[in-house]
C-alpha atoms as a PDB file:
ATOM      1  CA  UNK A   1       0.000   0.000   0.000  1.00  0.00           C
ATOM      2  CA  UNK A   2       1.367   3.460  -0.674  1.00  0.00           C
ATOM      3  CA  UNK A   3       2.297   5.948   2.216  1.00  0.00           C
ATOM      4  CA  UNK A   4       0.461   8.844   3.249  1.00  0.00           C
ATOM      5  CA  UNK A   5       3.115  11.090   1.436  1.00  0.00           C
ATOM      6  CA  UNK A   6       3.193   9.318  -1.313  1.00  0.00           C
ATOM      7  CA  UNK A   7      -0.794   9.426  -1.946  1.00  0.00           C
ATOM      8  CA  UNK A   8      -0.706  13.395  -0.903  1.00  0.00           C
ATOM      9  CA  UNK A   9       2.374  14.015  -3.405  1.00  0.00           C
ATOM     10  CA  UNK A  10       0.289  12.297  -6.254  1.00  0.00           C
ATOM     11  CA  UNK A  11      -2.767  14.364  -5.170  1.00  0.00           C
ATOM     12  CA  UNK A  12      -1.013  18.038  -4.976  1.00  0.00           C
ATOM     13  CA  UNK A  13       0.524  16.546  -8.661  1.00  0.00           C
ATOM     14  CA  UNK A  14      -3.271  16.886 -10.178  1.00  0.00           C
ATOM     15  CA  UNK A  15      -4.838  19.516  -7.778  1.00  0.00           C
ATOM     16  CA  UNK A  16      -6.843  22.296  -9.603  1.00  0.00           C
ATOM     17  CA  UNK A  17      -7.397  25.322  -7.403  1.00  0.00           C
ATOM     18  CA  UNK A  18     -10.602  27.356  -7.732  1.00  0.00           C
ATOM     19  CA  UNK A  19     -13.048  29.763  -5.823  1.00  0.00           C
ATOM     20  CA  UNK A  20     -16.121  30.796  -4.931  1.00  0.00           C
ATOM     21  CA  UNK A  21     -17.810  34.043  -3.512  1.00  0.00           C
ATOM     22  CA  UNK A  22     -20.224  32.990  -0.741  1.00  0.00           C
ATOM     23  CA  UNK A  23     -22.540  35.777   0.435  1.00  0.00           C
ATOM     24  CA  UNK A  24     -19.423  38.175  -0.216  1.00  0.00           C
ATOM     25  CA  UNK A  25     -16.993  36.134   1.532  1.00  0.00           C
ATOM     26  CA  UNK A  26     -14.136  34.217  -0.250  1.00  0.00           C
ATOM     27  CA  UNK A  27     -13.899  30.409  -0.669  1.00  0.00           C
ATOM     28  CA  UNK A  28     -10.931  29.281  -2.043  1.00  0.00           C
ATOM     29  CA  UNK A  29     -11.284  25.090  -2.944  1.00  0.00           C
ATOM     30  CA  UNK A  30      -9.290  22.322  -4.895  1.00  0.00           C
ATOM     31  CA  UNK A  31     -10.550  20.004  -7.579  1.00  0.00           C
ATOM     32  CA  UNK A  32      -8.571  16.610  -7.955  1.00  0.00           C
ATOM     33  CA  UNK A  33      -9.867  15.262 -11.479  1.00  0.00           C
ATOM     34  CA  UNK A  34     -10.686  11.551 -12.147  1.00  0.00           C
ATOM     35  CA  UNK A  35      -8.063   9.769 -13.279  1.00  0.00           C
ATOM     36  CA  UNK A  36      -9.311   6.029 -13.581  1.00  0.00           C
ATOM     37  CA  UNK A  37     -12.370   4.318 -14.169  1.00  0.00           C
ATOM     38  CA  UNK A  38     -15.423   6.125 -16.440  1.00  0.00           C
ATOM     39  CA  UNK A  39     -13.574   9.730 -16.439  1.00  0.00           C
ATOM     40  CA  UNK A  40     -16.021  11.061 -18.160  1.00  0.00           C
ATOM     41  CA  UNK A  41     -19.028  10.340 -15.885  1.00  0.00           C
ATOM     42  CA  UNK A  42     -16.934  10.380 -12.395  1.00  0.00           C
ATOM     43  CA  UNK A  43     -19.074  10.755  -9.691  1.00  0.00           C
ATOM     44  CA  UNK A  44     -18.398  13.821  -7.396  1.00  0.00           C
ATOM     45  CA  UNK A  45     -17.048  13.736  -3.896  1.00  0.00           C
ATOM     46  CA  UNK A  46     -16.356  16.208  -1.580  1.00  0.00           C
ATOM     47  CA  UNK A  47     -14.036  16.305   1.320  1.00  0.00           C
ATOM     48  CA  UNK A  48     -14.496  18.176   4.520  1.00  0.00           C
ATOM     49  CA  UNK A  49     -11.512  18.586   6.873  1.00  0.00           C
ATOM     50  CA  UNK A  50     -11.258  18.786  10.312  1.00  0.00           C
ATOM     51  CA  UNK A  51     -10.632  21.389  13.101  1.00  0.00           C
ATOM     52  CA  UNK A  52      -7.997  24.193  12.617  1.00  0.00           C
ATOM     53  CA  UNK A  53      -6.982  22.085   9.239  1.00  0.00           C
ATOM     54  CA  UNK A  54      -7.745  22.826   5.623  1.00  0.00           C
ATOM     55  CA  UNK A  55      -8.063  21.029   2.713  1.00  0.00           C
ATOM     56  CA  UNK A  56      -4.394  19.714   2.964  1.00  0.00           C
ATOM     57  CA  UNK A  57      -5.415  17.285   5.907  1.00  0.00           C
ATOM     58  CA  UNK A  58      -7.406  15.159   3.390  1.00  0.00           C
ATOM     59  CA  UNK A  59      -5.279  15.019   0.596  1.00  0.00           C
ATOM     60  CA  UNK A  60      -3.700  11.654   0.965  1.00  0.00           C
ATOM     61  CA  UNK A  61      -7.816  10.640   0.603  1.00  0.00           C
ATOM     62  CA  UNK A  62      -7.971  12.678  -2.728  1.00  0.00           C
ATOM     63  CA  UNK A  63      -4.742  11.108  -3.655  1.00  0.00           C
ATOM     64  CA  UNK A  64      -6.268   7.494  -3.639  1.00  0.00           C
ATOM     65  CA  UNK A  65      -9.628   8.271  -4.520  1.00  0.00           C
ATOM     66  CA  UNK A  66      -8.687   8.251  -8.085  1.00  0.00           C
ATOM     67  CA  UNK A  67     -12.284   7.261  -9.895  1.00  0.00           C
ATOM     68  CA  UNK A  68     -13.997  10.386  -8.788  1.00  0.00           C
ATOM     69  CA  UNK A  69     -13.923  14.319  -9.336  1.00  0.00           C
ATOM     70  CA  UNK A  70     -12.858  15.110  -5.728  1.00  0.00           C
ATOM     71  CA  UNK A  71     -13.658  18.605  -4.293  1.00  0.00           C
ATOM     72  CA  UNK A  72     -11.866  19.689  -1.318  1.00  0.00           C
ATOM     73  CA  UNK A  73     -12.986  23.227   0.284  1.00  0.00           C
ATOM     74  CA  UNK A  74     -10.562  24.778   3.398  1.00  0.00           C
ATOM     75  CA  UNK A  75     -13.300  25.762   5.470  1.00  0.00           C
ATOM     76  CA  UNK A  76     -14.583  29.479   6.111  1.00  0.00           C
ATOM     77  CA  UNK A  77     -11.872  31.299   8.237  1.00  0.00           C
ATOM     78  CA  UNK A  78      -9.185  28.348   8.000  1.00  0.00           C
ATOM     79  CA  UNK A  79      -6.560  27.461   5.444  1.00  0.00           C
ATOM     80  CA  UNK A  80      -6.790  30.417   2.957  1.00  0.00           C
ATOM     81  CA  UNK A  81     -10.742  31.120   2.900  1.00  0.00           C
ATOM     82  CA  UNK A  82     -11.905  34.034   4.134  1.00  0.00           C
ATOM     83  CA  UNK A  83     -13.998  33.932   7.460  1.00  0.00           C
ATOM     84  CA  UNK A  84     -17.762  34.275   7.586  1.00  0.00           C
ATOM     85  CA  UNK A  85     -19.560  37.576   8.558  1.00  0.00           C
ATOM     86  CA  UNK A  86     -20.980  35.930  11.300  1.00  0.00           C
ATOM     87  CA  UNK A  87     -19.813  33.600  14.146  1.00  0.00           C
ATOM     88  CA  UNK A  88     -18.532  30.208  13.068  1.00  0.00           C
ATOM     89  CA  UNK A  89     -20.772  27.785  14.724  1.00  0.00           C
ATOM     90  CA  UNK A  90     -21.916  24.902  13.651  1.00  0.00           C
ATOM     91  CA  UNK A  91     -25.089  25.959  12.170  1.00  0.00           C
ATOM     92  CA  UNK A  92     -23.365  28.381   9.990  1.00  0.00           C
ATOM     93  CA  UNK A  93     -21.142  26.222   8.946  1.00  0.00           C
ATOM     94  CA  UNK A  94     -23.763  24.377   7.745  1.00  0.00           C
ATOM     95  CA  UNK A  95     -25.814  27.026   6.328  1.00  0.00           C
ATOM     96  CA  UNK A  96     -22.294  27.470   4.596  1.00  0.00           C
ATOM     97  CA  UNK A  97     -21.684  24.018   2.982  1.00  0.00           C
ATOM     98  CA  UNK A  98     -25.271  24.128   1.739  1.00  0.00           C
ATOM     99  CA  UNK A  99     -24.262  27.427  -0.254  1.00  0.00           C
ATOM    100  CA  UNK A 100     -21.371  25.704  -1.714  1.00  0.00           C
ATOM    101  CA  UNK A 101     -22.792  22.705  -2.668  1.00  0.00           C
ATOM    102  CA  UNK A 102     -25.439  25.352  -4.249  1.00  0.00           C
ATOM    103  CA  UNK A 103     -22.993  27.553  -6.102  1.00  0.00           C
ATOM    104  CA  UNK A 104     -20.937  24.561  -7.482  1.00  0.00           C
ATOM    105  CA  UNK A 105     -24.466  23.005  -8.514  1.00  0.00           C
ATOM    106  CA  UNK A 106     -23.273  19.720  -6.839  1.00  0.00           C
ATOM    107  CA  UNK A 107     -26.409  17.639  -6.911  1.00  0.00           C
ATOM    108  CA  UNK A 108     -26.394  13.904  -3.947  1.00  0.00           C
ATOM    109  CA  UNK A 109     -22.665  13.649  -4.245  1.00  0.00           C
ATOM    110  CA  UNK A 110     -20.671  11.285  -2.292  1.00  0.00           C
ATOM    111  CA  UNK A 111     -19.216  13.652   0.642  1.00  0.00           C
ATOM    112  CA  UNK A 112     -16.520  12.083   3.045  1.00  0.00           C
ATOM    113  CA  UNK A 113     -15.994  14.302   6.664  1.00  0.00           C
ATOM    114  CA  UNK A 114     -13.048  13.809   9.331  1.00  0.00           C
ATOM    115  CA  UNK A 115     -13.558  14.916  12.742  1.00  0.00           C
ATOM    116  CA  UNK A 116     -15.235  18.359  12.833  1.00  0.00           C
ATOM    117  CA  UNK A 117     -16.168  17.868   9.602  1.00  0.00           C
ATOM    118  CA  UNK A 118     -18.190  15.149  10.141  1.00  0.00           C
ATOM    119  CA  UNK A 119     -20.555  17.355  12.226  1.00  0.00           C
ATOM    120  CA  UNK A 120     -20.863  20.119   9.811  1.00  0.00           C
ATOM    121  CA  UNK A 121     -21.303  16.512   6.857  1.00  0.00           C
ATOM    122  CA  UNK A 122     -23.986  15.227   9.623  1.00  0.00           C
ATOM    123  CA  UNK A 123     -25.828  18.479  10.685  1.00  0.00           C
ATOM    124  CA  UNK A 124     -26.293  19.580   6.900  1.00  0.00           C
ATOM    125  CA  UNK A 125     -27.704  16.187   6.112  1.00  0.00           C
ATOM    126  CA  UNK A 126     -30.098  15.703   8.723  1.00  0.00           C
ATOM    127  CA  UNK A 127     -31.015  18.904   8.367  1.00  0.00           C
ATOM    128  CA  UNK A 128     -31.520  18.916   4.160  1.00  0.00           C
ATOM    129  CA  UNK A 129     -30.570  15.576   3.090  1.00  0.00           C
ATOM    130  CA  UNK A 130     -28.010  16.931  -0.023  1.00  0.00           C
ATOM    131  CA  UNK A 131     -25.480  13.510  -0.602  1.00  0.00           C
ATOM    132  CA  UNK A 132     -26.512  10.361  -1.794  1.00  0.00           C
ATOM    133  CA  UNK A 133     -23.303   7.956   0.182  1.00  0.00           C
ATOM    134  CA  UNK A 134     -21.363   9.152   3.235  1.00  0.00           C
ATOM    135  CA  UNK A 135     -18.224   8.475   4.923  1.00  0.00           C
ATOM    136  CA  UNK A 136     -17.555   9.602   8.921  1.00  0.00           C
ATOM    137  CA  UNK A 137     -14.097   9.322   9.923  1.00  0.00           C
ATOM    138  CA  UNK A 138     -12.856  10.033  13.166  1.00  0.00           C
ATOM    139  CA  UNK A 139     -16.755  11.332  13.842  1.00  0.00           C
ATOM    140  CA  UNK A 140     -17.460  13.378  16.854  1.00  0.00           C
ATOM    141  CA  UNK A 141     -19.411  11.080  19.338  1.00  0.00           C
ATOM    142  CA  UNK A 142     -18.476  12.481  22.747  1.00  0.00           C
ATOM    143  CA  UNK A 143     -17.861   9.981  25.304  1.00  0.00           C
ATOM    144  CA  UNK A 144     -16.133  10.203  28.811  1.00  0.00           C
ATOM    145  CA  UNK A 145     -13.303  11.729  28.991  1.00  0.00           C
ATOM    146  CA  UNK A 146     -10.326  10.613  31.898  1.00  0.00           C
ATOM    147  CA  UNK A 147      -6.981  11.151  33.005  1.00  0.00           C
ATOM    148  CA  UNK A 148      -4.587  13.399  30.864  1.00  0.00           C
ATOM    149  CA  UNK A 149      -7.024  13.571  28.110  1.00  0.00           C
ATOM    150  CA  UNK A 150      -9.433  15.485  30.112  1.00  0.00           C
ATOM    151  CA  UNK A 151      -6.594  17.647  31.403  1.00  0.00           C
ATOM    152  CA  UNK A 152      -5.159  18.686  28.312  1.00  0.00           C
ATOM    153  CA  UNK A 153      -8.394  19.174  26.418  1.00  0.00           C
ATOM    154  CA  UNK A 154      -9.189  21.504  29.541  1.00  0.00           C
ATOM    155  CA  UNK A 155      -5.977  22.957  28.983  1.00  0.00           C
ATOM    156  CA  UNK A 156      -6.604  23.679  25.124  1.00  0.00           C
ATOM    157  CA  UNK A 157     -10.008  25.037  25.648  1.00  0.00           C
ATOM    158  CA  UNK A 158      -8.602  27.652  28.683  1.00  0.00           C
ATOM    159  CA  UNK A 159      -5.657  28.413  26.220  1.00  0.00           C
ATOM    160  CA  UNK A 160      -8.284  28.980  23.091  1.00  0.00           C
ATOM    161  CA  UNK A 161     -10.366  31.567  25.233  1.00  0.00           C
ATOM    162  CA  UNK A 162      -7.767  33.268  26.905  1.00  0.00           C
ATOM    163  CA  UNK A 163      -6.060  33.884  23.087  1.00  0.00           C
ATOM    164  CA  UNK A 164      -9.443  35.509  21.893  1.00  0.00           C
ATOM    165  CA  UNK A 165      -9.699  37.676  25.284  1.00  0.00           C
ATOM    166  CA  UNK A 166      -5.883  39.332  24.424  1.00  0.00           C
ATOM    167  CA  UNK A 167      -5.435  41.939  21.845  1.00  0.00           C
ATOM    168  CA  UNK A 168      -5.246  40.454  18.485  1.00  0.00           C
ATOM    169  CA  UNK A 169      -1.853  40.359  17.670  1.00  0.00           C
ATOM    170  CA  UNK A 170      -0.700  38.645  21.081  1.00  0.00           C
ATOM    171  CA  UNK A 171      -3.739  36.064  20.699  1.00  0.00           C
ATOM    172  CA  UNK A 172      -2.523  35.078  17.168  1.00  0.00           C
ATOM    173  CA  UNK A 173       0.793  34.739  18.345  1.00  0.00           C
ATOM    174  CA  UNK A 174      -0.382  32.572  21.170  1.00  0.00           C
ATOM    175  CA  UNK A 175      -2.525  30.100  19.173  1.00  0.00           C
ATOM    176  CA  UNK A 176       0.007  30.095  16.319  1.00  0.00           C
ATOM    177  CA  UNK A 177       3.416  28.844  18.714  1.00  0.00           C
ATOM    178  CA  UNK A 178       4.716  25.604  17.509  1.00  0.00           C
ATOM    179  CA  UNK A 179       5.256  24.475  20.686  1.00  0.00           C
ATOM    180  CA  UNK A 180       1.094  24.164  21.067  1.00  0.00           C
ATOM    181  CA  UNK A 181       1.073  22.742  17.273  1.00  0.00           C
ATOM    182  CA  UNK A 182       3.576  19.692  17.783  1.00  0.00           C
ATOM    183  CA  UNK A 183       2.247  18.727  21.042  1.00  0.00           C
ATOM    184  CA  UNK A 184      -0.899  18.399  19.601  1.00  0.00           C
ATOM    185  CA  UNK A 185       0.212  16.434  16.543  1.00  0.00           C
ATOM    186  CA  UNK A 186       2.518  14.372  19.335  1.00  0.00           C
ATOM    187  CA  UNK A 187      -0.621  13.918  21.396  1.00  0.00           C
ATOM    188  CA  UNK A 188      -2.987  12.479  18.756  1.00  0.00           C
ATOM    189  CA  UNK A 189       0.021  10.722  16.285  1.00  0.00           C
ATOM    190  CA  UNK A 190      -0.140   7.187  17.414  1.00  0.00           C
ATOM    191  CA  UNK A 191       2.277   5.674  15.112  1.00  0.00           C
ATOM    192  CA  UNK A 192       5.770   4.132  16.539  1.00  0.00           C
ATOM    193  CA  UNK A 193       7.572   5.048  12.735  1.00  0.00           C
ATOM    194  CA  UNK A 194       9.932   8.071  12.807  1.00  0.00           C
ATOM    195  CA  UNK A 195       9.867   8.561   9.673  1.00  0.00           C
ATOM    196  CA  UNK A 196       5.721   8.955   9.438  1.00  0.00           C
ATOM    197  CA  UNK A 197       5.861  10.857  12.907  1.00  0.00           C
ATOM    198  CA  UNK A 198       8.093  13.162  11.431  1.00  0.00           C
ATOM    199  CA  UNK A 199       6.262  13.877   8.325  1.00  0.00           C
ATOM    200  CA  UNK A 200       2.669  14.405   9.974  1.00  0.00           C
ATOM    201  CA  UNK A 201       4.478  17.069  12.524  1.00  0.00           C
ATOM    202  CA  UNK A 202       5.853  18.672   9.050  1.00  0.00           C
ATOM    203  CA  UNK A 203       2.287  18.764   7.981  1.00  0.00           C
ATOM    204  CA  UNK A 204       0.597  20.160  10.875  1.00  0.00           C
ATOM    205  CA  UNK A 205       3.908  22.979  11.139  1.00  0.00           C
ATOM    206  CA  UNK A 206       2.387  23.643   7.482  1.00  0.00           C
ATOM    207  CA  UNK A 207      -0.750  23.809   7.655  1.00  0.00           C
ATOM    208  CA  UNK A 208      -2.307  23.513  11.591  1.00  0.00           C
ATOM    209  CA  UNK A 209      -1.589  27.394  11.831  1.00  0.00           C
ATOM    210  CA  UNK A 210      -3.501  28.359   8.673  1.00  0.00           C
ATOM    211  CA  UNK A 211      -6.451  30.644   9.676  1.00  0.00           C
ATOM    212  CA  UNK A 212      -7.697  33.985  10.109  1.00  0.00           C
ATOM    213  CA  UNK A 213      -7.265  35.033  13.547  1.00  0.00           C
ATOM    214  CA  UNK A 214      -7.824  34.189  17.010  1.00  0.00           C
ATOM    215  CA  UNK A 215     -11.512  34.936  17.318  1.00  0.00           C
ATOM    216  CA  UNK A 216     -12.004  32.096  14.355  1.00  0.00           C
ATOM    217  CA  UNK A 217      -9.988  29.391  16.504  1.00  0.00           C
ATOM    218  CA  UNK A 218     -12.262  30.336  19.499  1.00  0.00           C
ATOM    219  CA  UNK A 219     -15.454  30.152  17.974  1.00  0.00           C
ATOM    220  CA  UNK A 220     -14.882  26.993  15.816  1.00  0.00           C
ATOM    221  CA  UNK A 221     -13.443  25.695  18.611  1.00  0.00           C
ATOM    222  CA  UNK A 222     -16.696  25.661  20.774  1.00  0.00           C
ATOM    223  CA  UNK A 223     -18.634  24.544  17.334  1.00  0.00           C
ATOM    224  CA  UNK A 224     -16.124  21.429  17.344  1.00  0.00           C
ATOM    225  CA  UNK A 225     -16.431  20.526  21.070  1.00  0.00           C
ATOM    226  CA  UNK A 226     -20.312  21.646  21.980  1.00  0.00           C
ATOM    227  CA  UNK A 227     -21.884  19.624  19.525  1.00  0.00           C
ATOM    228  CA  UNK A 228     -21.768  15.529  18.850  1.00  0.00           C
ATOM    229  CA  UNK A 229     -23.106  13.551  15.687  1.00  0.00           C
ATOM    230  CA  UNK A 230     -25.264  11.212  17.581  1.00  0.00           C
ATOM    231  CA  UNK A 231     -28.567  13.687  17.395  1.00  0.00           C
ATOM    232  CA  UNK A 232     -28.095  14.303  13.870  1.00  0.00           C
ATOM    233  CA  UNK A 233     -26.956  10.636  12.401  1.00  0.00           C
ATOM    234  CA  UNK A 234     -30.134   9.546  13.893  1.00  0.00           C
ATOM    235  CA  UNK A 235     -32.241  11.567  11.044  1.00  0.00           C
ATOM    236  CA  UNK A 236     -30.020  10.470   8.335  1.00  0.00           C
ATOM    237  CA  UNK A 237     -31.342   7.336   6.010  1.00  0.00           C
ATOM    238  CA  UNK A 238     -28.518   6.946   3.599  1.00  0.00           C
ATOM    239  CA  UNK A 239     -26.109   4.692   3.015  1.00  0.00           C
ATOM    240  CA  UNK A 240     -23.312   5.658   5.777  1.00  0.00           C
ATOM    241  CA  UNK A 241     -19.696   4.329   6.500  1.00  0.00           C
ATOM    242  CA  UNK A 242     -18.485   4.883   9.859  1.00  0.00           C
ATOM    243  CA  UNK A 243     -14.515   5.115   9.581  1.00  0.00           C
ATOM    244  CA  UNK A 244     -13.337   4.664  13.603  1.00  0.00           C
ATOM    245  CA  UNK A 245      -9.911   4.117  15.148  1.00  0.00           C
ATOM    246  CA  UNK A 246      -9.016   1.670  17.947  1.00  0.00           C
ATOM    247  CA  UNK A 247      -6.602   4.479  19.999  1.00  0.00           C
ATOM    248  CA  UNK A 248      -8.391   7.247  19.339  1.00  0.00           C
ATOM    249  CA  UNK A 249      -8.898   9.238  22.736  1.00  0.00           C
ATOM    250  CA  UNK A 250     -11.017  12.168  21.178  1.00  0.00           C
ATOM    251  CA  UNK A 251     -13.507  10.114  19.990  1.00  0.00           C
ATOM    252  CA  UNK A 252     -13.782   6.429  21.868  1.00  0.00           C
ATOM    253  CA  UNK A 253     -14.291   3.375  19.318  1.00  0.00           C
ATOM    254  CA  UNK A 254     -17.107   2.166  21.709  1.00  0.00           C
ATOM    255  CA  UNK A 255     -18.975   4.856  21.495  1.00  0.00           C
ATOM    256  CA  UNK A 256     -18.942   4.751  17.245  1.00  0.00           C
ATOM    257  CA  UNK A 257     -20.437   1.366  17.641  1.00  0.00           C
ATOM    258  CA  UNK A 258     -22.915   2.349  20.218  1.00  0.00           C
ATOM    259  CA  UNK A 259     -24.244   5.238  17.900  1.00  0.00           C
ATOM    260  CA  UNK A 260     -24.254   3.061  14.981  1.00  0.00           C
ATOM    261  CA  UNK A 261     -26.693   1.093  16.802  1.00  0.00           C
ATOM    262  CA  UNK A 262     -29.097   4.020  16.915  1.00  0.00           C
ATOM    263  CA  UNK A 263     -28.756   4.413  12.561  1.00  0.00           C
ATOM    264  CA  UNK A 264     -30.432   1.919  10.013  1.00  0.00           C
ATOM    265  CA  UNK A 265     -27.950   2.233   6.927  1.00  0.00           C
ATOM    266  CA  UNK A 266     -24.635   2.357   8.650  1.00  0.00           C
ATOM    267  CA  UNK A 267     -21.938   0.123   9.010  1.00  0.00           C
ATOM    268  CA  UNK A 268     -18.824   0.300  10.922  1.00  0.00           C
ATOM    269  CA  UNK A 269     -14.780   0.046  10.080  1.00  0.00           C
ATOM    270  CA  UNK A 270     -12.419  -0.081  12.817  1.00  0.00           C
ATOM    271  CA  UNK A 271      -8.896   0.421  12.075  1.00  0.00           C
ATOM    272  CA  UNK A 272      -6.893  -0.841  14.495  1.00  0.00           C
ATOM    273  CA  UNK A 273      -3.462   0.912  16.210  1.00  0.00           C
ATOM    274  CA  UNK A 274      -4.549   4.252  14.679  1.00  0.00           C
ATOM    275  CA  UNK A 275      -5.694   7.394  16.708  1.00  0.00           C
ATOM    276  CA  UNK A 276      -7.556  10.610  15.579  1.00  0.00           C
ATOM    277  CA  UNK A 277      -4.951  10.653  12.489  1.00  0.00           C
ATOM    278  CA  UNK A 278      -7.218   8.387  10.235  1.00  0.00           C
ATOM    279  CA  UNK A 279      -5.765  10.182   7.206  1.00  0.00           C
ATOM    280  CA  UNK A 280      -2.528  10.373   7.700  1.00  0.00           C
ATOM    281  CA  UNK A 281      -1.565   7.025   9.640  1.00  0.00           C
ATOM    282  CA  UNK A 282      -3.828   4.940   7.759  1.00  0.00           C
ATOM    283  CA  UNK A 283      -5.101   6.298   4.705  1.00  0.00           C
ATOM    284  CA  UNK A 284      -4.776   3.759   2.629  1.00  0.00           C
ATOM    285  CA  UNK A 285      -6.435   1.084   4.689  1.00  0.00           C
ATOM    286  CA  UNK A 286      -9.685   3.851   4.460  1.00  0.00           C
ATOM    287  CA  UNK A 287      -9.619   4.530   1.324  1.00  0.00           C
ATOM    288  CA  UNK A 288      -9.692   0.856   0.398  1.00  0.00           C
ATOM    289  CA  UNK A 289     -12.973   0.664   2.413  1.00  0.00           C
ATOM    290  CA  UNK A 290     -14.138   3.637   1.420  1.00  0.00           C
ATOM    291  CA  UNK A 291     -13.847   2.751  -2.658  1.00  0.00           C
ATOM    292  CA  UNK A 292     -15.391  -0.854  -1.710  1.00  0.00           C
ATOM    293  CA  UNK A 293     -18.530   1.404   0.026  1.00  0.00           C
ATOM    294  CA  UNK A 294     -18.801   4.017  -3.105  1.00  0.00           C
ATOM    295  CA  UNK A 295     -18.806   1.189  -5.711  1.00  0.00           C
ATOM    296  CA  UNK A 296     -21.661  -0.809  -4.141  1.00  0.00           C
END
């Protein structure tokens, strides 16, 4: 199977960038054309990245998703799209994503979401029902949280407000140190290879710091952390793949399988010795199960 670099490299190799004015605000996105199977009548997919990422977080995905049109937004106020007029919770997020989807005239496309972005993927579909096949990975479930975990994510969320309280300047500064940027990467990389550790702390030095300002961090921050999936999988009928990891500590493997108890068309992968990092420890291994879901 090929690495994580590897499947990025090939990905950035055939990466179209494009944009979009939303309600006056910019949204820059990247198109990664078919390059196998029926070219001409490649499904669409669209990939929604996680918390204080951007569209580079999913690219190994793009990179082996090779029989569909892949579209991969950086979200509103992260990676190099403007932020919204209004505060980023996760309704307007939502309200967002539906105005993409609108002004690309995407019509049921397959839509794959990691972490946060499987709450803004969940929330827009229970709310409007827009893709026709969809893939959670890493989805927000909630879950008790012990030990160091809770201390540190108490930690980050005290660090977060403080840095929006400050003038602007010292807030970005503070939110922006790479000292709080590789201990997160250290915290949720669960892989024992140097050579794989040291190229997903490269990528989050790259592209963990890429948003607007403080205030943005803060508020998305509370939209990523107040809200779960489980209310909003429950109204969702369609086909769903639930992409979980065995170590991950943000979002417990039990409680995936306890949701996906509550859903009628889901089904469950579990990807064993793999944290929060689905798509960069172990993209291949999910996008093997996500091209066997898509083709059914």
């Amino acid at each position: 199977m090929k690495s994580s670099a590897e499947l990025t490299a090939e990905a950035r190799d055939r990466a179209v960038a494009k944009s979009v004015s939303i309600d006056g605000v910019n949204t820059n996105y990247w198109l990664y054309p078919a390059t196998t199977g029926n070219t001409n009548y490649a499904e669409t997919l669209v990939l929604v990245h996680g918390y204080r990422g951007d569209h580079h977080g999913l690219e190994a995905f793009a990179g082996g998703l090779t029989n569909y049109n892949v579209i991969a937004p950086d979200l509103p106020g992260f990676g190099t799209s403007d932020p919204m007029k209004v505060e980023h919770s996760l309704e307007s997020y939502s309200v967002w994503f539906k105005a993409f989807l609108d002004k690309l005239e995407l019509k049921s496309p397959f839509v794959v979401g990691h972490s946060f972005g499987t709450l803004v993927v969940s929330s827009t579909e229970a709310k409007l029902g827009l893709f026709s096949k969809i893939v959670l990975v890493n989805p927000v479930a909630g879950g008790k949280v012990v030990g160091i975990s809770k201390v540190l994510l108490e930690f980050v969320k005290f660090y977060y407000w403080l840095a929006h309280i400050v003038p602007e300047y010292v807030g970005n500064k503070m939110t922006k140190t790479y000292l709080l940027v590789d201990s997160m990467s250290a915290y949720t990389t669960k892989s024992k290879d140097k050579a794989l550790r040291k190229w997903i702390k490269q990528q989050h030095r790259s592209h963990f710091n890429s948003f607007a300002n403080s205030q943005v961090v803060w508020e998305a921050y509370l939209a990523a952390t107040d809200n779960v999936v489980i209310p909003f999988v429950k109204e969702i009928h369609k086909p769903v793949l639930l992409i979980a990891a065995e170590l991950d500590e943000i979002t417990p493997v039990s409680a995936v399988y306890d949701f996906a108890k509550t859903m009628d068309n889901a089904s469950v992968h579990e990807i064993k010795g793999c944290g929060h990092l689905v798509h960069y420890e172990a993209a291949s291994e999910a996008i093997e199960v996500m091209n066997e879901f898509f083709s059914k």
